[in-house]
Protein backbone atom coordinates (compact mmCIF):
# COMPACT_ATOMS: atom_id res chain seq x y z
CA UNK A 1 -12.68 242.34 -24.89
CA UNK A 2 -12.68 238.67 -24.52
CA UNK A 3 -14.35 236.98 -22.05
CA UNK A 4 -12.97 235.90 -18.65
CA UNK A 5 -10.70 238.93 -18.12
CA UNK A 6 -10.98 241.81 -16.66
CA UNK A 7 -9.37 244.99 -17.76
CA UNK A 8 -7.86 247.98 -15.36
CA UNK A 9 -8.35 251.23 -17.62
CA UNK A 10 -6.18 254.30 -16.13
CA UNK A 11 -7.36 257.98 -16.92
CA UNK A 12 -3.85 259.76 -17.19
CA UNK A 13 -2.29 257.17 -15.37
CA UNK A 14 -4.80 256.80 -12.61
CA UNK A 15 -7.41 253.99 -12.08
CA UNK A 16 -10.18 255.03 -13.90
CA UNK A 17 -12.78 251.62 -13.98
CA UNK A 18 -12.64 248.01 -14.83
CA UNK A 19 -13.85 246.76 -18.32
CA UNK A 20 -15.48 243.34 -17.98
CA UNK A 21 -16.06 241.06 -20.80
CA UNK A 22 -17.99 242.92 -24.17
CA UNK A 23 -17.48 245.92 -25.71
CA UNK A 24 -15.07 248.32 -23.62
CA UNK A 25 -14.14 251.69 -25.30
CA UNK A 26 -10.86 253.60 -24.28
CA UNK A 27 -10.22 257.00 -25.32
CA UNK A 28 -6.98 257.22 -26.85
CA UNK A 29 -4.27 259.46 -25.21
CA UNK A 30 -6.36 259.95 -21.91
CA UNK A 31 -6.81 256.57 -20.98
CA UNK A 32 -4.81 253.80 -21.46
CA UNK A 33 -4.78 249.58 -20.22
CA UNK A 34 -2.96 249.57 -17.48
CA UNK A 35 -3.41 245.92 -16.33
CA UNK A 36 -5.23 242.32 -18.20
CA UNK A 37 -6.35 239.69 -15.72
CA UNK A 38 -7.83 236.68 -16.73
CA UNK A 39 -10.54 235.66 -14.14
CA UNK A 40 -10.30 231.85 -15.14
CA UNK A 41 -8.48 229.07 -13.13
CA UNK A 42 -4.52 228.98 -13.83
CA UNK A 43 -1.67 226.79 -12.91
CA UNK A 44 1.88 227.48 -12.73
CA UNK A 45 4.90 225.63 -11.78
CA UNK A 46 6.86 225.47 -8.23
CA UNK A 47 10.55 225.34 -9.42
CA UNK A 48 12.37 222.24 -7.13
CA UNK A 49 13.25 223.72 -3.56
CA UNK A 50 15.07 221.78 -0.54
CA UNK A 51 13.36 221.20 2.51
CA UNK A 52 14.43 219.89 6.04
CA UNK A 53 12.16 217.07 7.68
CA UNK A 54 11.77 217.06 11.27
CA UNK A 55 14.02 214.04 11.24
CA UNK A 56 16.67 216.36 9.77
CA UNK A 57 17.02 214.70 5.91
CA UNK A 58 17.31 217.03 3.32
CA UNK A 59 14.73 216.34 0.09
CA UNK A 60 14.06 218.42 -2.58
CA UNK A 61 10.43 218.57 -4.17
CA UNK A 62 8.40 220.59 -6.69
CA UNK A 63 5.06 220.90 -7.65
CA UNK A 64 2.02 223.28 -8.94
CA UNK A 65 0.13 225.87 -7.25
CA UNK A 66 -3.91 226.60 -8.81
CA UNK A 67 -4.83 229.83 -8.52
CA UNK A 68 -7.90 232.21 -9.88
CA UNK A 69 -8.08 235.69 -9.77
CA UNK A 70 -11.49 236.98 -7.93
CA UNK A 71 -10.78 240.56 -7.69
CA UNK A 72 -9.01 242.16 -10.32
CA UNK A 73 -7.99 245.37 -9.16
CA UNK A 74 -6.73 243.92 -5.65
CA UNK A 75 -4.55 241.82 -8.01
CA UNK A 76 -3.71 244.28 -10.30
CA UNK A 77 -2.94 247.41 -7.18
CA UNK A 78 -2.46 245.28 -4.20
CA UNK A 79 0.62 243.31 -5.51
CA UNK A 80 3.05 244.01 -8.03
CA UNK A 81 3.70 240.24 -9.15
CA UNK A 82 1.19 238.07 -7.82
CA UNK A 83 2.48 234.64 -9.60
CA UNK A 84 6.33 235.89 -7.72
CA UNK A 85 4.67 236.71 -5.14
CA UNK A 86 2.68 233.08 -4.24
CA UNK A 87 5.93 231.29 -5.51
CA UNK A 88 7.36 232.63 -3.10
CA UNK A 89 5.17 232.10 -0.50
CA UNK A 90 4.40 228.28 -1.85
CA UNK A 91 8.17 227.67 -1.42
CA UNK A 92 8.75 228.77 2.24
CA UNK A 93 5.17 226.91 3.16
CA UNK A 94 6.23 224.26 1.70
CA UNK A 95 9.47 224.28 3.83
CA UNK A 96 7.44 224.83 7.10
CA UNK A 97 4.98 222.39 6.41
CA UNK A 98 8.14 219.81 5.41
CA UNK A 99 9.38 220.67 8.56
CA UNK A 100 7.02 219.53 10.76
CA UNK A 101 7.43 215.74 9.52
CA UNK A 102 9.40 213.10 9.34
CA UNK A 103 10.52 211.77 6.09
CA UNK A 104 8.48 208.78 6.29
CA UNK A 105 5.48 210.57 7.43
CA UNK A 106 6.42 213.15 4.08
CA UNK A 107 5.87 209.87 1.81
CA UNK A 108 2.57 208.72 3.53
CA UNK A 109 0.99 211.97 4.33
CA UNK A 110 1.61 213.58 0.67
CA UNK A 111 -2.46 214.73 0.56
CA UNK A 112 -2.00 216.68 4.04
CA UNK A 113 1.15 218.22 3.00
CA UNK A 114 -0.75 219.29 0.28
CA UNK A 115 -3.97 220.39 1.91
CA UNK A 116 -1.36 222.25 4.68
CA UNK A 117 0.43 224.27 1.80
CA UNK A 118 -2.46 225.43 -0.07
CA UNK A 119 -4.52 226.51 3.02
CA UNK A 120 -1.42 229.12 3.95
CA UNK A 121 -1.32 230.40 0.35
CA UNK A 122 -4.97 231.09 -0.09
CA UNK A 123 -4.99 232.88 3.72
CA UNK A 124 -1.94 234.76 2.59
CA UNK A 125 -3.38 235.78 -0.99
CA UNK A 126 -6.63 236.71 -0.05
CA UNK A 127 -5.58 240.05 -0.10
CA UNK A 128 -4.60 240.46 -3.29
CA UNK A 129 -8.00 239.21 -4.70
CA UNK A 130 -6.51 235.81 -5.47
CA UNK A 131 -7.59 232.42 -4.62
CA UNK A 132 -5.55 229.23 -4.06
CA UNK A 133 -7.50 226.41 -4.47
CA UNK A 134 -5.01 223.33 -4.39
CA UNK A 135 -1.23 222.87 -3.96
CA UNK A 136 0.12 219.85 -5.56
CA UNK A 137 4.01 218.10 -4.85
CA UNK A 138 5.00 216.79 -7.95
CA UNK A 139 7.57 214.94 -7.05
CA UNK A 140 10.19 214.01 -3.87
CA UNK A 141 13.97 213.47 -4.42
CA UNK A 142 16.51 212.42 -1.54
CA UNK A 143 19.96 212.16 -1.97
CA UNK A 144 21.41 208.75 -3.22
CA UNK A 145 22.62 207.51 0.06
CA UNK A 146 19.19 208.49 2.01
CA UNK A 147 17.36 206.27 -0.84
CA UNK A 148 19.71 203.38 -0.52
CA UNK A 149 18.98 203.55 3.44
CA UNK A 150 15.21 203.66 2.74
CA UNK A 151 15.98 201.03 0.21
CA UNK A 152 17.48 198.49 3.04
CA UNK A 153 15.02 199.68 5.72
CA UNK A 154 12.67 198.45 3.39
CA UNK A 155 14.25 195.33 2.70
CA UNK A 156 14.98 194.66 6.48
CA UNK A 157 11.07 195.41 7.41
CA UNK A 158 10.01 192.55 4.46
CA UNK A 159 12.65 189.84 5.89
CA UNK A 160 11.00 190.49 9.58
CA UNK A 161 7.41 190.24 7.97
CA UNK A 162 8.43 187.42 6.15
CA UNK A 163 10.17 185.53 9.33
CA UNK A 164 7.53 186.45 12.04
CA UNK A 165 4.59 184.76 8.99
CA UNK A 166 6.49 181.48 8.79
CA UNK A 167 7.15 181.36 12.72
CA UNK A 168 3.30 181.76 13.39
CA UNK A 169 2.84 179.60 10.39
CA UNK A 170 5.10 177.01 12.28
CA UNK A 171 3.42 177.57 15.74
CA UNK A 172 -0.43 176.70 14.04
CA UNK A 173 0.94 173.70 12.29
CA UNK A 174 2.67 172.71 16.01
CA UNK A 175 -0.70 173.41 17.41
CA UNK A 176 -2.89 171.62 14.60
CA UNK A 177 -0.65 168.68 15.48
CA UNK A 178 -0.77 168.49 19.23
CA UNK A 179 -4.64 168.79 18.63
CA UNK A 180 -4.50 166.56 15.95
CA UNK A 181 -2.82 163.93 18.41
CA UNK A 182 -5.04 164.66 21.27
CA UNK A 183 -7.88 164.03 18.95
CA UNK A 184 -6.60 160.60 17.84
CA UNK A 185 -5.96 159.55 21.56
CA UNK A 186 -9.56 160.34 22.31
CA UNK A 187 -11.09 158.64 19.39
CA UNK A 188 -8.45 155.96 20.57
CA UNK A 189 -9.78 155.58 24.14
CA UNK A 190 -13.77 155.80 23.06
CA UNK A 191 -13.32 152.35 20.73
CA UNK A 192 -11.12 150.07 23.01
């Protein structure tokens, strides 16, 4: 048996042991594989699902989930599909966890989101003998015209950046004048 897996032998169709890596012999007829888990790290896809932010725009993301199996036989008797299973459950965290921000606040705080999902999906898989270790958004899509907003909010924010910079860069050249003046008179007044 290769290493890293773990295999659930049944004796007439019952859970008999666990082979582990190394030589594993199975008499044929009476017992039979019922289940091969590999015990090393594995990754699989989050297919795109919409979401609702808090400030009620619809975006759609995807991502990956990390996973290991650490018990075997929870994984292989205490779930039917465990990779269903923890799609599932990544997809309608992901939702709640959407739902508590605001779509700004979805673009900023990416690593929380993140952190947020993958802490509900390794409390919820611990069960099965399965642990979560990270949860990671791939990517965020809005619809065209939420983008274009974004797009002209973004625009608008750089203009007032750009305005309020030259009017303080007008007031400390008004300023380095009126000084400069004051200085002159003084330097005036001290020679006559």
């Amino acid at each position: 048996m290769p290493s890293a897996q773990e295999w659930m032998i049944e004796r007439f169709g019952r859970y008999n042991r666990t082979a582990h890596a190394g030589l594993a012999l199975c008499i044929p007829l009476v017992e039979s594989i019922a289940y091969r888990r590999s015990l090393k790290e594995t990754t699989f896809a989050i297919k795109p699902q919409t979401a609702i932010t808090k400030d009620n725009v619809h975006v759609q993301l995807d991502g990956a989930v990390y996973t290991k199996v650490e018990d075997a036989y929870k994984a292989s008797y205490g779930i039917d599909d465990p990779t269903t299973a923890i799609n599932v459950l990544a997809q309608s965290a992901m939702r709640k966890e959407v739902g508590n921000l605001e779509l700004d606040q979805l673009f900023l705080e990416r690593e929380k989101l993140n952190a947020g999902i993958a802490l509900a999906l390794d409390e919820a898989a611990k069960p099965w003998g399965i642990r979560v270790f990270r949860y990671e958004i791939a990517d965020i899509h809005v619809d065209r015209g939420t983008r274009e907003a974004m797009e002209k909010q973004s625009n608008a924010e750089r203009l007032r950046r750009a305005e309020v910079l030259e009017s303080q860069g007008y007031r400390e050249r008004l300023i380095n004048q009126s000084e400069g003046d004051r200085q002159s008179a003084i330097d005036r007044k001290s020679v006559v």
